[in-house]
PDB file of N, CA and C in Angstrom:
ATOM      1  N   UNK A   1     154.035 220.504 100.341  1.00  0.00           N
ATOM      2  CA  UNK A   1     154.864 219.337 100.099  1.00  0.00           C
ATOM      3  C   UNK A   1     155.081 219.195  98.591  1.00  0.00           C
ATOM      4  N   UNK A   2     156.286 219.087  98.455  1.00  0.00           N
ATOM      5  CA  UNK A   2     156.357 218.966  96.567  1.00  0.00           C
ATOM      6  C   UNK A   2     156.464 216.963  96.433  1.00  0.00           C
ATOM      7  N   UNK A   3     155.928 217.421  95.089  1.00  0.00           N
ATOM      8  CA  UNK A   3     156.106 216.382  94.486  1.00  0.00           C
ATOM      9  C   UNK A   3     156.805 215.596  93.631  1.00  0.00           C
ATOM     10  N   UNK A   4     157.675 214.413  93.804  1.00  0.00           N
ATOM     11  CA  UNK A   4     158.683 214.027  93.017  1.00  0.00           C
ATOM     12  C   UNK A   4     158.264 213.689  91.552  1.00  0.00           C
ATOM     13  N   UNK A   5     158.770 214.434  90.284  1.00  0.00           N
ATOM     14  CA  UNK A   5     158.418 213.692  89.058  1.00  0.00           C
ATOM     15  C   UNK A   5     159.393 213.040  88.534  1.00  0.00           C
ATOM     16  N   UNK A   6     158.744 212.028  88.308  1.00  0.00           N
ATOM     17  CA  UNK A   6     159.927 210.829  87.507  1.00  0.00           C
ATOM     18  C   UNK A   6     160.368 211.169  85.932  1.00  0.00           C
ATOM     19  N   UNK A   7     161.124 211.478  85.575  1.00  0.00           N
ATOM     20  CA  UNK A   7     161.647 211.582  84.252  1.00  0.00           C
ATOM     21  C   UNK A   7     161.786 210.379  83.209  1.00  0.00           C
ATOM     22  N   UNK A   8     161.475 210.130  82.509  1.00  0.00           N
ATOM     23  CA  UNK A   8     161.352 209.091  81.235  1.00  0.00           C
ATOM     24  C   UNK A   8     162.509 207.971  81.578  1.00  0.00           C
ATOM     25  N   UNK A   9     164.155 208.592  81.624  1.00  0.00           N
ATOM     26  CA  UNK A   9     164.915 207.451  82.122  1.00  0.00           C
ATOM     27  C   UNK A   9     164.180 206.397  83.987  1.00  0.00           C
ATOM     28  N   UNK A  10     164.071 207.340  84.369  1.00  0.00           N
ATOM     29  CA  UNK A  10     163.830 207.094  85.889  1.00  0.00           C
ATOM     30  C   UNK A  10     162.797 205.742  85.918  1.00  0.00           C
ATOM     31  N   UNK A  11     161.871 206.189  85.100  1.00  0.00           N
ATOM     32  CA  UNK A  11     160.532 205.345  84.500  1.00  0.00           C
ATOM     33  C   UNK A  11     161.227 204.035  84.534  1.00  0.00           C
ATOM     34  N   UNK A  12     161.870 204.147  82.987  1.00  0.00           N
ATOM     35  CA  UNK A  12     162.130 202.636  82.462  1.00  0.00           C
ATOM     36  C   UNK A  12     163.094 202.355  83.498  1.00  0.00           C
ATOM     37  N   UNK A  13     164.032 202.872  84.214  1.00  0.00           N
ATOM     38  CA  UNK A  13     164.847 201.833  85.366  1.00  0.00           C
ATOM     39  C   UNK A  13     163.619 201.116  86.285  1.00  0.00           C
ATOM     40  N   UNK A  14     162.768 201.855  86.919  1.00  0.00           N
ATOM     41  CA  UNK A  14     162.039 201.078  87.467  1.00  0.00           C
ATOM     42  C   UNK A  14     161.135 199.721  86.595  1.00  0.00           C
ATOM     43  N   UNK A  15     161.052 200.322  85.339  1.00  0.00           N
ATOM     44  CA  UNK A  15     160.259 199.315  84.754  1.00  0.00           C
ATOM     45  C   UNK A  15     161.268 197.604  84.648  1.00  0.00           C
ATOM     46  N   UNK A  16     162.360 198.159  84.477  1.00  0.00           N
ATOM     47  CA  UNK A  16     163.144 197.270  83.832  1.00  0.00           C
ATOM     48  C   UNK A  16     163.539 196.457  85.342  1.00  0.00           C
ATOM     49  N   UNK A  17     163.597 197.035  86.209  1.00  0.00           N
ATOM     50  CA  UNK A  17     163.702 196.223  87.635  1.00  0.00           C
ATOM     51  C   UNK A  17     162.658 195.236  88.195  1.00  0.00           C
ATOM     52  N   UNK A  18     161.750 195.952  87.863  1.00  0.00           N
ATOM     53  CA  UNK A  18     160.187 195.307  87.826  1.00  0.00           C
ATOM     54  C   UNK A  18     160.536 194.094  87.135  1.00  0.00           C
ATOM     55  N   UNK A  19     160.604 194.029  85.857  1.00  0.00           N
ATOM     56  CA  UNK A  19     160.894 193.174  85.184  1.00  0.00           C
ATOM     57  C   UNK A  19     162.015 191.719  85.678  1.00  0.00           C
ATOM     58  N   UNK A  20     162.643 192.302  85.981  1.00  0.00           N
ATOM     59  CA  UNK A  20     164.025 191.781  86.503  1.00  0.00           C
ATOM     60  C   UNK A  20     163.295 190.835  88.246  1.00  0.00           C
ATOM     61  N   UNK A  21     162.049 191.119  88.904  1.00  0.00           N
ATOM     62  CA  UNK A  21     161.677 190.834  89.732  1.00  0.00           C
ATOM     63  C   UNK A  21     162.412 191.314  91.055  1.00  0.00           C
ATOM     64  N   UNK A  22     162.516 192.669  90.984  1.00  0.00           N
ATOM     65  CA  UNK A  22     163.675 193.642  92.205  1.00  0.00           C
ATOM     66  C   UNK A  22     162.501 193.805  93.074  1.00  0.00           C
ATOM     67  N   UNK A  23     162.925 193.769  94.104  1.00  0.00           N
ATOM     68  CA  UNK A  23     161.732 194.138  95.413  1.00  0.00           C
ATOM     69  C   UNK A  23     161.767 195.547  95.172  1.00  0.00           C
ATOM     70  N   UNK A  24     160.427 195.650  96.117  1.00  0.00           N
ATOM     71  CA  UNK A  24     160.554 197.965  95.673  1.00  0.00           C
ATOM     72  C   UNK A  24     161.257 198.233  96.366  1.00  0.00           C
ATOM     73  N   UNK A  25     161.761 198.118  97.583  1.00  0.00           N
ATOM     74  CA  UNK A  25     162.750 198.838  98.985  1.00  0.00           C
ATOM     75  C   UNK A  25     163.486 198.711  98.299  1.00  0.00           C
ATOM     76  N   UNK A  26     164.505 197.567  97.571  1.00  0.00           N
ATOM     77  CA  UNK A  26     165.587 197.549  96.322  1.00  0.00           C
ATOM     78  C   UNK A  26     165.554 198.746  95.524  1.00  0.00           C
ATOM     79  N   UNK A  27     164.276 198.784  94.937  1.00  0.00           N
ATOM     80  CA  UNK A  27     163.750 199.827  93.824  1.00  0.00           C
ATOM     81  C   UNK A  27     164.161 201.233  94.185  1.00  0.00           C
ATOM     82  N   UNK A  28     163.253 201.201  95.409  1.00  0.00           N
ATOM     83  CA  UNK A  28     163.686 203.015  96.124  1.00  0.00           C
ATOM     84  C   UNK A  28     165.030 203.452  96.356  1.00  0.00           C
ATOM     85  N   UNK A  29     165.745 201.865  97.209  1.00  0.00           N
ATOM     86  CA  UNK A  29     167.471 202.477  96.967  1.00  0.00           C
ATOM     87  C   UNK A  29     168.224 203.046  96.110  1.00  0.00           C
ATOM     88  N   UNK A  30     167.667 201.956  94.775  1.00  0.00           N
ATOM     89  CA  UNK A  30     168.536 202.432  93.332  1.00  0.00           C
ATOM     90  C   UNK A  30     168.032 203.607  92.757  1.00  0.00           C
ATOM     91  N   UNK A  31     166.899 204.336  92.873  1.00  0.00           N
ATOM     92  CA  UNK A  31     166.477 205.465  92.435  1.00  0.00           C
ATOM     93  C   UNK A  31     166.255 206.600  93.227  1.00  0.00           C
ATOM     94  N   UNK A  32     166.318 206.528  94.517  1.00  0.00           N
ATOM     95  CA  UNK A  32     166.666 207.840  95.582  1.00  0.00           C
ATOM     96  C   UNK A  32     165.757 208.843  95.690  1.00  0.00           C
ATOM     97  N   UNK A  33     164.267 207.392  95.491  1.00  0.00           N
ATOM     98  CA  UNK A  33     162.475 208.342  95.619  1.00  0.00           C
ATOM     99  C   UNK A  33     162.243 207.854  96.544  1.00  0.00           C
ATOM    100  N   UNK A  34     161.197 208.373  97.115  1.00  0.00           N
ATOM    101  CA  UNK A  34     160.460 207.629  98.560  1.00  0.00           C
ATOM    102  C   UNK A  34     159.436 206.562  98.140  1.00  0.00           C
ATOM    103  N   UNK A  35     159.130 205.836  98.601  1.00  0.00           N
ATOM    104  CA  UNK A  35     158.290 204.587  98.444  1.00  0.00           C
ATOM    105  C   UNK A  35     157.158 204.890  98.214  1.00  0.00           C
ATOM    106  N   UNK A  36     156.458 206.138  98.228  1.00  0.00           N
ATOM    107  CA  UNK A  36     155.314 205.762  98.037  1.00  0.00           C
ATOM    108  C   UNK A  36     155.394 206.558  96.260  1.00  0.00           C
ATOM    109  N   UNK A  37     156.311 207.574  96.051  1.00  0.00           N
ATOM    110  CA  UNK A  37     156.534 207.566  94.587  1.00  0.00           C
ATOM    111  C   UNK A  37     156.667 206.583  93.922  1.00  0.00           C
ATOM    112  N   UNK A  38     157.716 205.406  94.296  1.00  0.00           N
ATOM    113  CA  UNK A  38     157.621 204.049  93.346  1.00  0.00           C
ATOM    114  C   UNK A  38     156.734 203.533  93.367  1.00  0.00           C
ATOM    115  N   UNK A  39     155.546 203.482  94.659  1.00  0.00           N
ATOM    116  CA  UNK A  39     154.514 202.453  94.158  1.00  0.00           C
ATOM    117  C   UNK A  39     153.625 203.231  93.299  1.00  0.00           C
ATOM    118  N   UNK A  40     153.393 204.603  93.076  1.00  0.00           N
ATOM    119  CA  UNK A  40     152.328 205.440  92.624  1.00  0.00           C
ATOM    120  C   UNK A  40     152.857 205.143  90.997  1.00  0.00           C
ATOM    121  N   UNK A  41     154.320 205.389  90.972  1.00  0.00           N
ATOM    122  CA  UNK A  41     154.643 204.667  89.333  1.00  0.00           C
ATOM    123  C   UNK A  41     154.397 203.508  88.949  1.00  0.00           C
ATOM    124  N   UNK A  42     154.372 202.298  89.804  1.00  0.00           N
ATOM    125  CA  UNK A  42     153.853 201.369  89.477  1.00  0.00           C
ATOM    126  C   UNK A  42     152.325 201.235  89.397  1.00  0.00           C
ATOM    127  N   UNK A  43     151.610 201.662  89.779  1.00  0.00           N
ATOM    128  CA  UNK A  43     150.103 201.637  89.932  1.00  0.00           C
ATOM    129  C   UNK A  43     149.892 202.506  88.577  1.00  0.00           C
ATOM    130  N   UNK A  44     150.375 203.777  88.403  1.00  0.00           N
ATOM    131  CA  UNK A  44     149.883 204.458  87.134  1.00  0.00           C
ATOM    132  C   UNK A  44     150.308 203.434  86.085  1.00  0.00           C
ATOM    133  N   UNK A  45     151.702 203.124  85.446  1.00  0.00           N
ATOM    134  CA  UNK A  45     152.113 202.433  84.413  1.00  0.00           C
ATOM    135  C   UNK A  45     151.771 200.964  84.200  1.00  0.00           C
ATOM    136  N   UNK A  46     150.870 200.463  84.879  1.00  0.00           N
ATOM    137  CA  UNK A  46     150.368 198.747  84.671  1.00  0.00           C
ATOM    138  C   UNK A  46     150.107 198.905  84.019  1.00  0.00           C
ATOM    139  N   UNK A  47     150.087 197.631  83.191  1.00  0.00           N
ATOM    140  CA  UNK A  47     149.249 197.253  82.174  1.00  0.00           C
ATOM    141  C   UNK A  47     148.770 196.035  81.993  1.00  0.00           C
ATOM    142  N   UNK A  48     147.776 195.430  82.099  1.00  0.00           N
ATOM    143  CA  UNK A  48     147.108 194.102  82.067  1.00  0.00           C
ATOM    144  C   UNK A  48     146.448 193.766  81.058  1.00  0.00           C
ATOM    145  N   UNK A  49     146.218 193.066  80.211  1.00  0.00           N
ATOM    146  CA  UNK A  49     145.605 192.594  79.140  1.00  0.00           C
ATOM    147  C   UNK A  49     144.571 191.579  79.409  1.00  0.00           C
ATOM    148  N   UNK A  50     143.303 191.865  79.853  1.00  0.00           N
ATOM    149  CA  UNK A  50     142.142 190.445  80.707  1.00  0.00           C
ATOM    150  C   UNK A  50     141.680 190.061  79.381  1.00  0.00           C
ATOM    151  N   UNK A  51     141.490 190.714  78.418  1.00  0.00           N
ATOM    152  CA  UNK A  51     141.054 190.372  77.001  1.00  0.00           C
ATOM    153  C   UNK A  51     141.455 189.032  76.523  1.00  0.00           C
ATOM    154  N   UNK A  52     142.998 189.497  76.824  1.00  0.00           N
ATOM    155  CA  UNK A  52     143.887 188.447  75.996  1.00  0.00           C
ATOM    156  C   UNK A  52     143.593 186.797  76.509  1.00  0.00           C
ATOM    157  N   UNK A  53     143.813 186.974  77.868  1.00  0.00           N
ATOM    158  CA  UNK A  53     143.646 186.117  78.810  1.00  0.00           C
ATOM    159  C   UNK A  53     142.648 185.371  79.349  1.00  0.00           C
ATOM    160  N   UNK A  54     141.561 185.700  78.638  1.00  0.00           N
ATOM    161  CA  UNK A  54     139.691 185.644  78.663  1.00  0.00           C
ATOM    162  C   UNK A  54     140.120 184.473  77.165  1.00  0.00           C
ATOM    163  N   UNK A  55     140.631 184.953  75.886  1.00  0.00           N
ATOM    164  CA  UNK A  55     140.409 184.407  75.247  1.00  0.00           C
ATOM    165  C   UNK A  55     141.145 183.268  74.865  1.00  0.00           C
ATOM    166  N   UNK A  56     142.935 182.840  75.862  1.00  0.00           N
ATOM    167  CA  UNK A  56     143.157 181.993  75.755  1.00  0.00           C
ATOM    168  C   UNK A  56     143.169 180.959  76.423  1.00  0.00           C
ATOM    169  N   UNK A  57     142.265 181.233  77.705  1.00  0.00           N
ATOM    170  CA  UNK A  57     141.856 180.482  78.326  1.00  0.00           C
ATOM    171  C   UNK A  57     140.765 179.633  78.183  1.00  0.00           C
ATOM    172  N   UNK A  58     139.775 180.387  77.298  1.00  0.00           N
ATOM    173  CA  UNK A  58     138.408 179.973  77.123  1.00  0.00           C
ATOM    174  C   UNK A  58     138.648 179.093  75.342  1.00  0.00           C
ATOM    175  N   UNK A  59     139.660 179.055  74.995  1.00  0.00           N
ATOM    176  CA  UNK A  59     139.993 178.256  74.264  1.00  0.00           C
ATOM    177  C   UNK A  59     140.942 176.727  74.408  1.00  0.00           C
ATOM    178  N   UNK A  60     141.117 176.679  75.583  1.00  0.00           N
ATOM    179  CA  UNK A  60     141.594 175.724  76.187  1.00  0.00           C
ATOM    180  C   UNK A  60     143.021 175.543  75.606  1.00  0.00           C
ATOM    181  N   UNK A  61     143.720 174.321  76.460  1.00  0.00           N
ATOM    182  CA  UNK A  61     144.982 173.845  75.481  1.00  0.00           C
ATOM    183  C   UNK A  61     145.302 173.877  73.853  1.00  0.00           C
ATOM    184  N   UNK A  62     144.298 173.559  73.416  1.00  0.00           N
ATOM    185  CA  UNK A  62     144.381 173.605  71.968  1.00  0.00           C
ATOM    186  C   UNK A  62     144.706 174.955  71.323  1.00  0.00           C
ATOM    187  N   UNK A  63     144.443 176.016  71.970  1.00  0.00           N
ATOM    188  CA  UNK A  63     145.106 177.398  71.426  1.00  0.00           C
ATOM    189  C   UNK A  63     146.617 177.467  71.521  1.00  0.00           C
ATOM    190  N   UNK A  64     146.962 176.942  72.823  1.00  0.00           N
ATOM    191  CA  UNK A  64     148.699 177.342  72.968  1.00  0.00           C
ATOM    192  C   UNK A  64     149.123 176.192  71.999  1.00  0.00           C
ATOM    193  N   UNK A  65     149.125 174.653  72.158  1.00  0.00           N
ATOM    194  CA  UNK A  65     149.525 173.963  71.065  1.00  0.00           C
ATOM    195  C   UNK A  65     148.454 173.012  70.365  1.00  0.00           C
ATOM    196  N   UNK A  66     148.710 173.766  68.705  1.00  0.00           N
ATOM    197  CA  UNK A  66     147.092 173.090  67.939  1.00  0.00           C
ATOM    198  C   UNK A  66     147.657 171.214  67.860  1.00  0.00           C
ATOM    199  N   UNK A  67     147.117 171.190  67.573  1.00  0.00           N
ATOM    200  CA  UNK A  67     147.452 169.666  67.126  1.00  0.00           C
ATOM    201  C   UNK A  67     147.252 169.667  65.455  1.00  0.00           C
ATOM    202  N   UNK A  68     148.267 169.184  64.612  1.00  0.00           N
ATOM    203  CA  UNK A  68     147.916 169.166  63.615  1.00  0.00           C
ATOM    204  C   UNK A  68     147.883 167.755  63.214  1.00  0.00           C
TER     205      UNK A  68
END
């Protein structure tokens, strides 16, 4: 069974749909991969930041707006 590789444009369309909040069945239409290639691109290319999110939480309101 071969395997589909996504090429750099292919990437960012999906990324940018993602973005855009496109369902994946949407996704697979506009790019003419099978579904389980789009979700395997989505699962490799996440990116989550818990760091970030650890620390502006644990700083409460006063981080997003200080009070001066």
């Amino acid at each position: 069974m071969n395997r589909a590789e996504l090429n750099l444009a292919e990437r960012r369309t999906i990324e940018d749909l993602l973005h855009r909040k496109v369902k994946v069945f949407e996704i697979v239409g506009q790019t003419n991969h099978h579904r389980a290639t789009v979700y395997r691109e989505i699962k490799r290319n996440y990116f989550t930041d818990q760091e970030l999110w650890r620390i502006t939480t644990s700083m409460g309101a006063g981080a997003i707006h200080p009070i001066c």
